[in-house]
PDB file of N, CA and C in Angstrom:
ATOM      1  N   UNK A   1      62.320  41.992  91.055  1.00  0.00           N
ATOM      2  CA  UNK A   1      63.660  42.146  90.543  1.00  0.00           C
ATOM      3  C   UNK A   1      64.646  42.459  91.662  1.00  0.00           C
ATOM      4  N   UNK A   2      64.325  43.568  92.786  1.00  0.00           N
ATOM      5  CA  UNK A   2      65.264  43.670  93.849  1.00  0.00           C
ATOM      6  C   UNK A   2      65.414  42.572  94.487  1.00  0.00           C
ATOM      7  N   UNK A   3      64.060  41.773  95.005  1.00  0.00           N
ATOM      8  CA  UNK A   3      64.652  41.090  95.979  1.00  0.00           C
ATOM      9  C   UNK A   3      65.584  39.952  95.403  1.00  0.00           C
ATOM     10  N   UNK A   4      65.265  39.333  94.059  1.00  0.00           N
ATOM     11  CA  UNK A   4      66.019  38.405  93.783  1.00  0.00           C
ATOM     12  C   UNK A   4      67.211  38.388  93.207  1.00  0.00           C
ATOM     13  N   UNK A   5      67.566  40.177  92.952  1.00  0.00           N
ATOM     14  CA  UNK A   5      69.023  41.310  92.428  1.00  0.00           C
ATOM     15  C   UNK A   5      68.934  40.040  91.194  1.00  0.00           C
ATOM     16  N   UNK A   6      68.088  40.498  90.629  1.00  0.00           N
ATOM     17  CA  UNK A   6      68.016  40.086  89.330  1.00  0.00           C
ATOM     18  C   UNK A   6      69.434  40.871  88.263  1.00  0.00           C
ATOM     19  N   UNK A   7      69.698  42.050  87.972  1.00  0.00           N
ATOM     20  CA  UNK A   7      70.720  42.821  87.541  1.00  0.00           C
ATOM     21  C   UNK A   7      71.872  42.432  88.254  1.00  0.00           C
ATOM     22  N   UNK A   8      71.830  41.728  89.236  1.00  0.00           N
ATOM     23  CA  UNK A   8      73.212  41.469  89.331  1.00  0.00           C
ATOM     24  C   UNK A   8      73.505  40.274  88.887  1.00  0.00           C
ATOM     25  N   UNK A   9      72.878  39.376  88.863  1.00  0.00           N
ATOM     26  CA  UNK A   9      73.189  37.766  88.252  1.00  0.00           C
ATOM     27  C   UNK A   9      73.085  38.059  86.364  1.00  0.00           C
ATOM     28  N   UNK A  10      72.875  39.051  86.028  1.00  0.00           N
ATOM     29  CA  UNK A  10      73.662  38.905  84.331  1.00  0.00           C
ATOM     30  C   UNK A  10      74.525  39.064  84.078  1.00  0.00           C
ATOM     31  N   UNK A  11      75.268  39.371  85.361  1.00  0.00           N
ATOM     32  CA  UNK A  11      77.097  39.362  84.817  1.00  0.00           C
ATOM     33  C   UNK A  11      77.759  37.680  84.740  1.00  0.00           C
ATOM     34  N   UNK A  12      77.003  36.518  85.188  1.00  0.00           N
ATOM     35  CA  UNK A  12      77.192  35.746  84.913  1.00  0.00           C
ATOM     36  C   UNK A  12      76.312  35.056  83.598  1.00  0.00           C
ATOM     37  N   UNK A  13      76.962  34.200  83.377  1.00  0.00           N
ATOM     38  CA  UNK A  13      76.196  33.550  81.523  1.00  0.00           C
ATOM     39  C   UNK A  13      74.811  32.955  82.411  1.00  0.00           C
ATOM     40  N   UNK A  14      75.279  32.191  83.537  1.00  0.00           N
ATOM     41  CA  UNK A  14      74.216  31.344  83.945  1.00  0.00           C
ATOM     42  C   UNK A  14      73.386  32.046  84.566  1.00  0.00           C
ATOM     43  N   UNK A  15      73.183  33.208  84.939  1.00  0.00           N
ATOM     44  CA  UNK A  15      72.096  34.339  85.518  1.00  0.00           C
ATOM     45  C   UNK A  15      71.359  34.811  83.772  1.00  0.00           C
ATOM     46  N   UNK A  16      72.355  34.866  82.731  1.00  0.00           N
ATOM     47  CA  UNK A  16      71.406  35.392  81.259  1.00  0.00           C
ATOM     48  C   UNK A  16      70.610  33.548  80.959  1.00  0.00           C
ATOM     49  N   UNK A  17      71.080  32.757  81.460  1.00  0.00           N
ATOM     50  CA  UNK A  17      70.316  31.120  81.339  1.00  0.00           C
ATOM     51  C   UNK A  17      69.161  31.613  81.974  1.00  0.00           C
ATOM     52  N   UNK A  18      69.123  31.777  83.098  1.00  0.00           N
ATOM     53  CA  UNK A  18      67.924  32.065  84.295  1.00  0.00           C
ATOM     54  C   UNK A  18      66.748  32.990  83.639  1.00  0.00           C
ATOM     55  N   UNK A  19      67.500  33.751  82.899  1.00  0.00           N
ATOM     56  CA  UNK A  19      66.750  34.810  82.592  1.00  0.00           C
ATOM     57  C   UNK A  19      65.423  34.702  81.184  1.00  0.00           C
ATOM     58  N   UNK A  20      66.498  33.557  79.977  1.00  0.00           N
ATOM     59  CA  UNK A  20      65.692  33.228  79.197  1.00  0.00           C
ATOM     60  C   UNK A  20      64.710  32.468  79.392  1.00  0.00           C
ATOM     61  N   UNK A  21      65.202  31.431  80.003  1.00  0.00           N
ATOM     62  CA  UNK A  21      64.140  30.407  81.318  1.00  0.00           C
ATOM     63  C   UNK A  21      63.267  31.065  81.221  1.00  0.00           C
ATOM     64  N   UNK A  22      63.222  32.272  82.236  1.00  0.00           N
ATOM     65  CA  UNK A  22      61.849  32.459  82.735  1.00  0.00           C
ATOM     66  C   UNK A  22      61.078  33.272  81.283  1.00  0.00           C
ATOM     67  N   UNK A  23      61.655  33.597  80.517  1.00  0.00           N
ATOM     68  CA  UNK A  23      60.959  34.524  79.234  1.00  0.00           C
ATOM     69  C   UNK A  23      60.533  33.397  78.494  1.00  0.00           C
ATOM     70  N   UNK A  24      61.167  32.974  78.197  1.00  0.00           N
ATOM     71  CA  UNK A  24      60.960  31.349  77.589  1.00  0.00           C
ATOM     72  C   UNK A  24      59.506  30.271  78.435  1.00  0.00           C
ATOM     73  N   UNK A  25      59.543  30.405  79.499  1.00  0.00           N
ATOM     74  CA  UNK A  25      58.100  29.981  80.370  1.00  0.00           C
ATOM     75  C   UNK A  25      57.409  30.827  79.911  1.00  0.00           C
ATOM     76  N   UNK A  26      57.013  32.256  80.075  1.00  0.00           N
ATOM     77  CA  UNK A  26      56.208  32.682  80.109  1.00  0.00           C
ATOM     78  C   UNK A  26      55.476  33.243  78.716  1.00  0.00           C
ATOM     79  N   UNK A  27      56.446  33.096  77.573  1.00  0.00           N
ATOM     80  CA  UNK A  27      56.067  32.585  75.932  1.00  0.00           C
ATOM     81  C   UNK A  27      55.159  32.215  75.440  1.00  0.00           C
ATOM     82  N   UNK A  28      53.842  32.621  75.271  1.00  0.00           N
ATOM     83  CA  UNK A  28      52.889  31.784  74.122  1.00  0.00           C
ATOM     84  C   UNK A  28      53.537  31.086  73.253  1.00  0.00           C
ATOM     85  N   UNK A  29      54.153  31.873  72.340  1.00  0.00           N
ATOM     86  CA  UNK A  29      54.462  31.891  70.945  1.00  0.00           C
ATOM     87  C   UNK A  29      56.142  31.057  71.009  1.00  0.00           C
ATOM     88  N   UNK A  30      56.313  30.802  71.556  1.00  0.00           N
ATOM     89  CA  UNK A  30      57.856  30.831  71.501  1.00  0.00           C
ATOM     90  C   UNK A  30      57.975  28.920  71.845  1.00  0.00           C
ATOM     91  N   UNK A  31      57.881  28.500  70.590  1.00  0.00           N
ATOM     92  CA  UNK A  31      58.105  26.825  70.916  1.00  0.00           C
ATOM     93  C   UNK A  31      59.571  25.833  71.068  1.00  0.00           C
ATOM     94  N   UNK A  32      60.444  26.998  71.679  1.00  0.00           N
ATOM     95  CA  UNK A  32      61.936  26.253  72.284  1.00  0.00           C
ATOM     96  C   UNK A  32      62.214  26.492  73.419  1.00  0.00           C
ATOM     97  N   UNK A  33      63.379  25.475  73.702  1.00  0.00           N
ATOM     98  CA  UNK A  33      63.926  25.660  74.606  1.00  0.00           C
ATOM     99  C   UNK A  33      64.382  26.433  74.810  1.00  0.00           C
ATOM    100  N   UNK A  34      64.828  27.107  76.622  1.00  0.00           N
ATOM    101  CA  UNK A  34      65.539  28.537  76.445  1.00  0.00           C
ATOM    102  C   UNK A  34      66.972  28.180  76.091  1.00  0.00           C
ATOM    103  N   UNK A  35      67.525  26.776  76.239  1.00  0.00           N
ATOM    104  CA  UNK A  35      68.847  26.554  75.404  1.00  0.00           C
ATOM    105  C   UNK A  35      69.287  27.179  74.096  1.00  0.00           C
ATOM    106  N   UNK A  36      68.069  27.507  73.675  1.00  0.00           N
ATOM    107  CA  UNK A  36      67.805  28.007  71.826  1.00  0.00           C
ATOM    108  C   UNK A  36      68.190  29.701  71.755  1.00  0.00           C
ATOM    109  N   UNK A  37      67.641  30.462  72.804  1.00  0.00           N
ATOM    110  CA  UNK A  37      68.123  31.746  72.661  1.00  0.00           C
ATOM    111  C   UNK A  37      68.953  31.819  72.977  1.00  0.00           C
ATOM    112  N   UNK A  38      69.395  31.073  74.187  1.00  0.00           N
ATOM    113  CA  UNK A  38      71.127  31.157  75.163  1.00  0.00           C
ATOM    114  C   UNK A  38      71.945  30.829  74.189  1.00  0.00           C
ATOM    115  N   UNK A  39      72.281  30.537  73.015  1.00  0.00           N
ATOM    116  CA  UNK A  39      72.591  29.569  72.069  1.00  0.00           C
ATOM    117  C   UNK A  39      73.049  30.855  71.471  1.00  0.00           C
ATOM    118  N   UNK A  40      72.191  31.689  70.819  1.00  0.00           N
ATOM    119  CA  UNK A  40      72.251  32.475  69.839  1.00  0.00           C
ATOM    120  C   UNK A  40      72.793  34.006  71.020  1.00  0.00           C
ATOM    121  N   UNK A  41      72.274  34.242  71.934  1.00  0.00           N
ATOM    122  CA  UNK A  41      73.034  34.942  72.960  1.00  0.00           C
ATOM    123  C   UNK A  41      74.661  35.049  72.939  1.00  0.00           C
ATOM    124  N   UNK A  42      75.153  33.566  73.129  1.00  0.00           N
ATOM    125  CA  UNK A  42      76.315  33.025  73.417  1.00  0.00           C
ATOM    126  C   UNK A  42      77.204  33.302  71.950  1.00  0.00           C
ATOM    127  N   UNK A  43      76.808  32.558  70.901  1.00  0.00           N
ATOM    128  CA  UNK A  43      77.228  32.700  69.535  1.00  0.00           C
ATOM    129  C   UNK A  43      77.290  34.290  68.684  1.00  0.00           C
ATOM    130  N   UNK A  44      76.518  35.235  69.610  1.00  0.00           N
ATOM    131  CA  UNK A  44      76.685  36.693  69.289  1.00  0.00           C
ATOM    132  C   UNK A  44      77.232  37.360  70.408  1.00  0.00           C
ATOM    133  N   UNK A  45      78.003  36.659  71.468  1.00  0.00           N
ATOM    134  CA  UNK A  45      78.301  37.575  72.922  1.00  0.00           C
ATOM    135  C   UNK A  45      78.974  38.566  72.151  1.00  0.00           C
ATOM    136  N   UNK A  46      80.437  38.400  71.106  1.00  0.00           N
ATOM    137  CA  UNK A  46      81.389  39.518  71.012  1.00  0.00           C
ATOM    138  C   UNK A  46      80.615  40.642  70.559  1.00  0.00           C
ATOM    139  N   UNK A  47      79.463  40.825  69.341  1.00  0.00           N
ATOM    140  CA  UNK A  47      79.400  42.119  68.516  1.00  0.00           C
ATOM    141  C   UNK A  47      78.010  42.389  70.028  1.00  0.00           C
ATOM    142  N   UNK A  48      77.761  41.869  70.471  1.00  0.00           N
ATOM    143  CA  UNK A  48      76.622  41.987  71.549  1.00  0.00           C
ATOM    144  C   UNK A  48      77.500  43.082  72.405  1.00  0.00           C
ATOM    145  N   UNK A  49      78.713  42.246  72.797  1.00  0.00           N
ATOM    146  CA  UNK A  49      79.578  43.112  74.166  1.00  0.00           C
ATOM    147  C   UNK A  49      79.888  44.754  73.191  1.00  0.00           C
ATOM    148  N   UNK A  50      80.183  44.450  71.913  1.00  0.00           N
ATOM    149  CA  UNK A  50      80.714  45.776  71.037  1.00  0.00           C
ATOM    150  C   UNK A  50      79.919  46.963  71.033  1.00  0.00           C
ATOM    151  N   UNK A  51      78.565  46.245  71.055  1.00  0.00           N
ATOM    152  CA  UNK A  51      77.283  47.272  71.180  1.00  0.00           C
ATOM    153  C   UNK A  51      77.141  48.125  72.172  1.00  0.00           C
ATOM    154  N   UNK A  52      77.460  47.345  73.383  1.00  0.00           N
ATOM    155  CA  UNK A  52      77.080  47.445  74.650  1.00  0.00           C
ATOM    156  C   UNK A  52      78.289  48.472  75.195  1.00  0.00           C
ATOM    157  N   UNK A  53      79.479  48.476  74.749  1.00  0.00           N
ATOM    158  CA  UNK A  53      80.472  49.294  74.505  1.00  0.00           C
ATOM    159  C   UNK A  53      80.672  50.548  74.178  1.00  0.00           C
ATOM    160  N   UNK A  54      79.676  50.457  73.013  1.00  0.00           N
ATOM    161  CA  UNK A  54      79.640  51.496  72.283  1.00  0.00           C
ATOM    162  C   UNK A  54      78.628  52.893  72.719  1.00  0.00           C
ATOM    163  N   UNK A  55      76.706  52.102  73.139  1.00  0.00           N
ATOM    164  CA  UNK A  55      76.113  52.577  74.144  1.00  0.00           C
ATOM    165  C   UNK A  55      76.397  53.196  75.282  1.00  0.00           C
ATOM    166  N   UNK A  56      76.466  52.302  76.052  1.00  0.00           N
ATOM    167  CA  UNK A  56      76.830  52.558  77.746  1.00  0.00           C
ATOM    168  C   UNK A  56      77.361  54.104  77.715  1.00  0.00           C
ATOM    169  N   UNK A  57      78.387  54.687  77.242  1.00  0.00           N
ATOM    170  CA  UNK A  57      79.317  55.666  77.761  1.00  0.00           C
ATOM    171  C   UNK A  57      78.492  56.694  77.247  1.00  0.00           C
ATOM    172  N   UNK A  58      77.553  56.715  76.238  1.00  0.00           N
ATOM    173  CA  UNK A  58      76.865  57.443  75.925  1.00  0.00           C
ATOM    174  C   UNK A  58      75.569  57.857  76.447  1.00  0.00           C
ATOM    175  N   UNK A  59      74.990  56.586  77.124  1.00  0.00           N
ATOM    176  CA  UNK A  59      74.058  56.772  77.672  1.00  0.00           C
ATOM    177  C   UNK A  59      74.099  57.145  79.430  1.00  0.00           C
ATOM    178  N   UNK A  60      75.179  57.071  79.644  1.00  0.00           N
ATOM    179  CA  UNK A  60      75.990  57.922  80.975  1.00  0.00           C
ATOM    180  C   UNK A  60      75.703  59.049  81.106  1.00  0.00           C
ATOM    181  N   UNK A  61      76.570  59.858  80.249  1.00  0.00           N
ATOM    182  CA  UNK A  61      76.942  60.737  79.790  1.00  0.00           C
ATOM    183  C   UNK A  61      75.674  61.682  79.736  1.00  0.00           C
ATOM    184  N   UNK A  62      74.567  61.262  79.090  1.00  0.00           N
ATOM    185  CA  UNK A  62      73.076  61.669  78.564  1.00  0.00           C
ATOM    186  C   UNK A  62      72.479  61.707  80.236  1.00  0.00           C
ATOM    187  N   UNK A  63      72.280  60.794  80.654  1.00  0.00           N
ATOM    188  CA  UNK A  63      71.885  60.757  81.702  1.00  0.00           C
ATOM    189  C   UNK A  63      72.338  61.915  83.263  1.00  0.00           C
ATOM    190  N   UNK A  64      73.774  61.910  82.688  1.00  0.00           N
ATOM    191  CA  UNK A  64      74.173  62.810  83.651  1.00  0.00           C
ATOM    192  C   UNK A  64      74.422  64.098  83.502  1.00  0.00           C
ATOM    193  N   UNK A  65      73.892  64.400  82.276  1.00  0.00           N
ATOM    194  CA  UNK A  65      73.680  65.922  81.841  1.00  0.00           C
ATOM    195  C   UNK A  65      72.666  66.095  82.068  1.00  0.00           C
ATOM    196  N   UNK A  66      71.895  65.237  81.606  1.00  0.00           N
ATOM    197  CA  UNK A  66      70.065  65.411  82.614  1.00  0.00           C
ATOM    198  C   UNK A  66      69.963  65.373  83.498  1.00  0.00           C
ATOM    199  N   UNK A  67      70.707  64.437  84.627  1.00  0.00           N
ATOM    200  CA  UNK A  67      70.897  65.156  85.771  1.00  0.00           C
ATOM    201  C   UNK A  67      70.870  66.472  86.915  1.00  0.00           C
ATOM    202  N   UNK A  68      72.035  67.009  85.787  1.00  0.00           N
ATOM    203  CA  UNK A  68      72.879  67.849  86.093  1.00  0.00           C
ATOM    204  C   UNK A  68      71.347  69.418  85.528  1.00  0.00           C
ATOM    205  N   UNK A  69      70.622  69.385  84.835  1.00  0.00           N
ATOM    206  CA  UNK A  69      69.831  70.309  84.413  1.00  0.00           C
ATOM    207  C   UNK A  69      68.683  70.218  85.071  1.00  0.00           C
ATOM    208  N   UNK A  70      68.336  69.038  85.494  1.00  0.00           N
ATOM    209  CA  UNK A  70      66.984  68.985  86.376  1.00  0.00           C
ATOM    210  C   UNK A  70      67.581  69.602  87.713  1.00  0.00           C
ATOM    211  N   UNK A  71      68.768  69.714  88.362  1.00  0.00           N
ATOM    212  CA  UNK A  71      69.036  69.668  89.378  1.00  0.00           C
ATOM    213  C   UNK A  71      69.421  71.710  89.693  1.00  0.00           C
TER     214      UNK A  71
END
């Protein structure tokens, strides 16, 4: 993941392409293309980004009070 700064190429759509790709290869079970999740990715970005909105500041926050007590 470091060397290929995997986390940094999901700020682009075509780094979350890359990404199903390879989940999508490595799939038993999973008989589509990764076009098929990118699809449904893409068609849910807004309540996806809303989530992610909503999380994040919280999980900051959590994190840096734990921080702050281990320390």
């Amino acid at each position: 993941m470091r060397t290929h700064n995997w986390l940094y190429h999901y700020h682009e759509r075509q780094g979350v392409l890359k990404s199903f790709t390879g989940i999508v290869r490595r799939s038993k079970y999973f008989p589509h293309p990764p076009e098929v999740p990118f699809a449904v990715f893409t068609d849910n970005y807004a309540a996806l980004r809303e989530c992610y909105e909503a999380f994040i500041p919280d999980a900051e926050n959590f994190m840096k009070s734990l921080t702050a007590e281990l320390s």
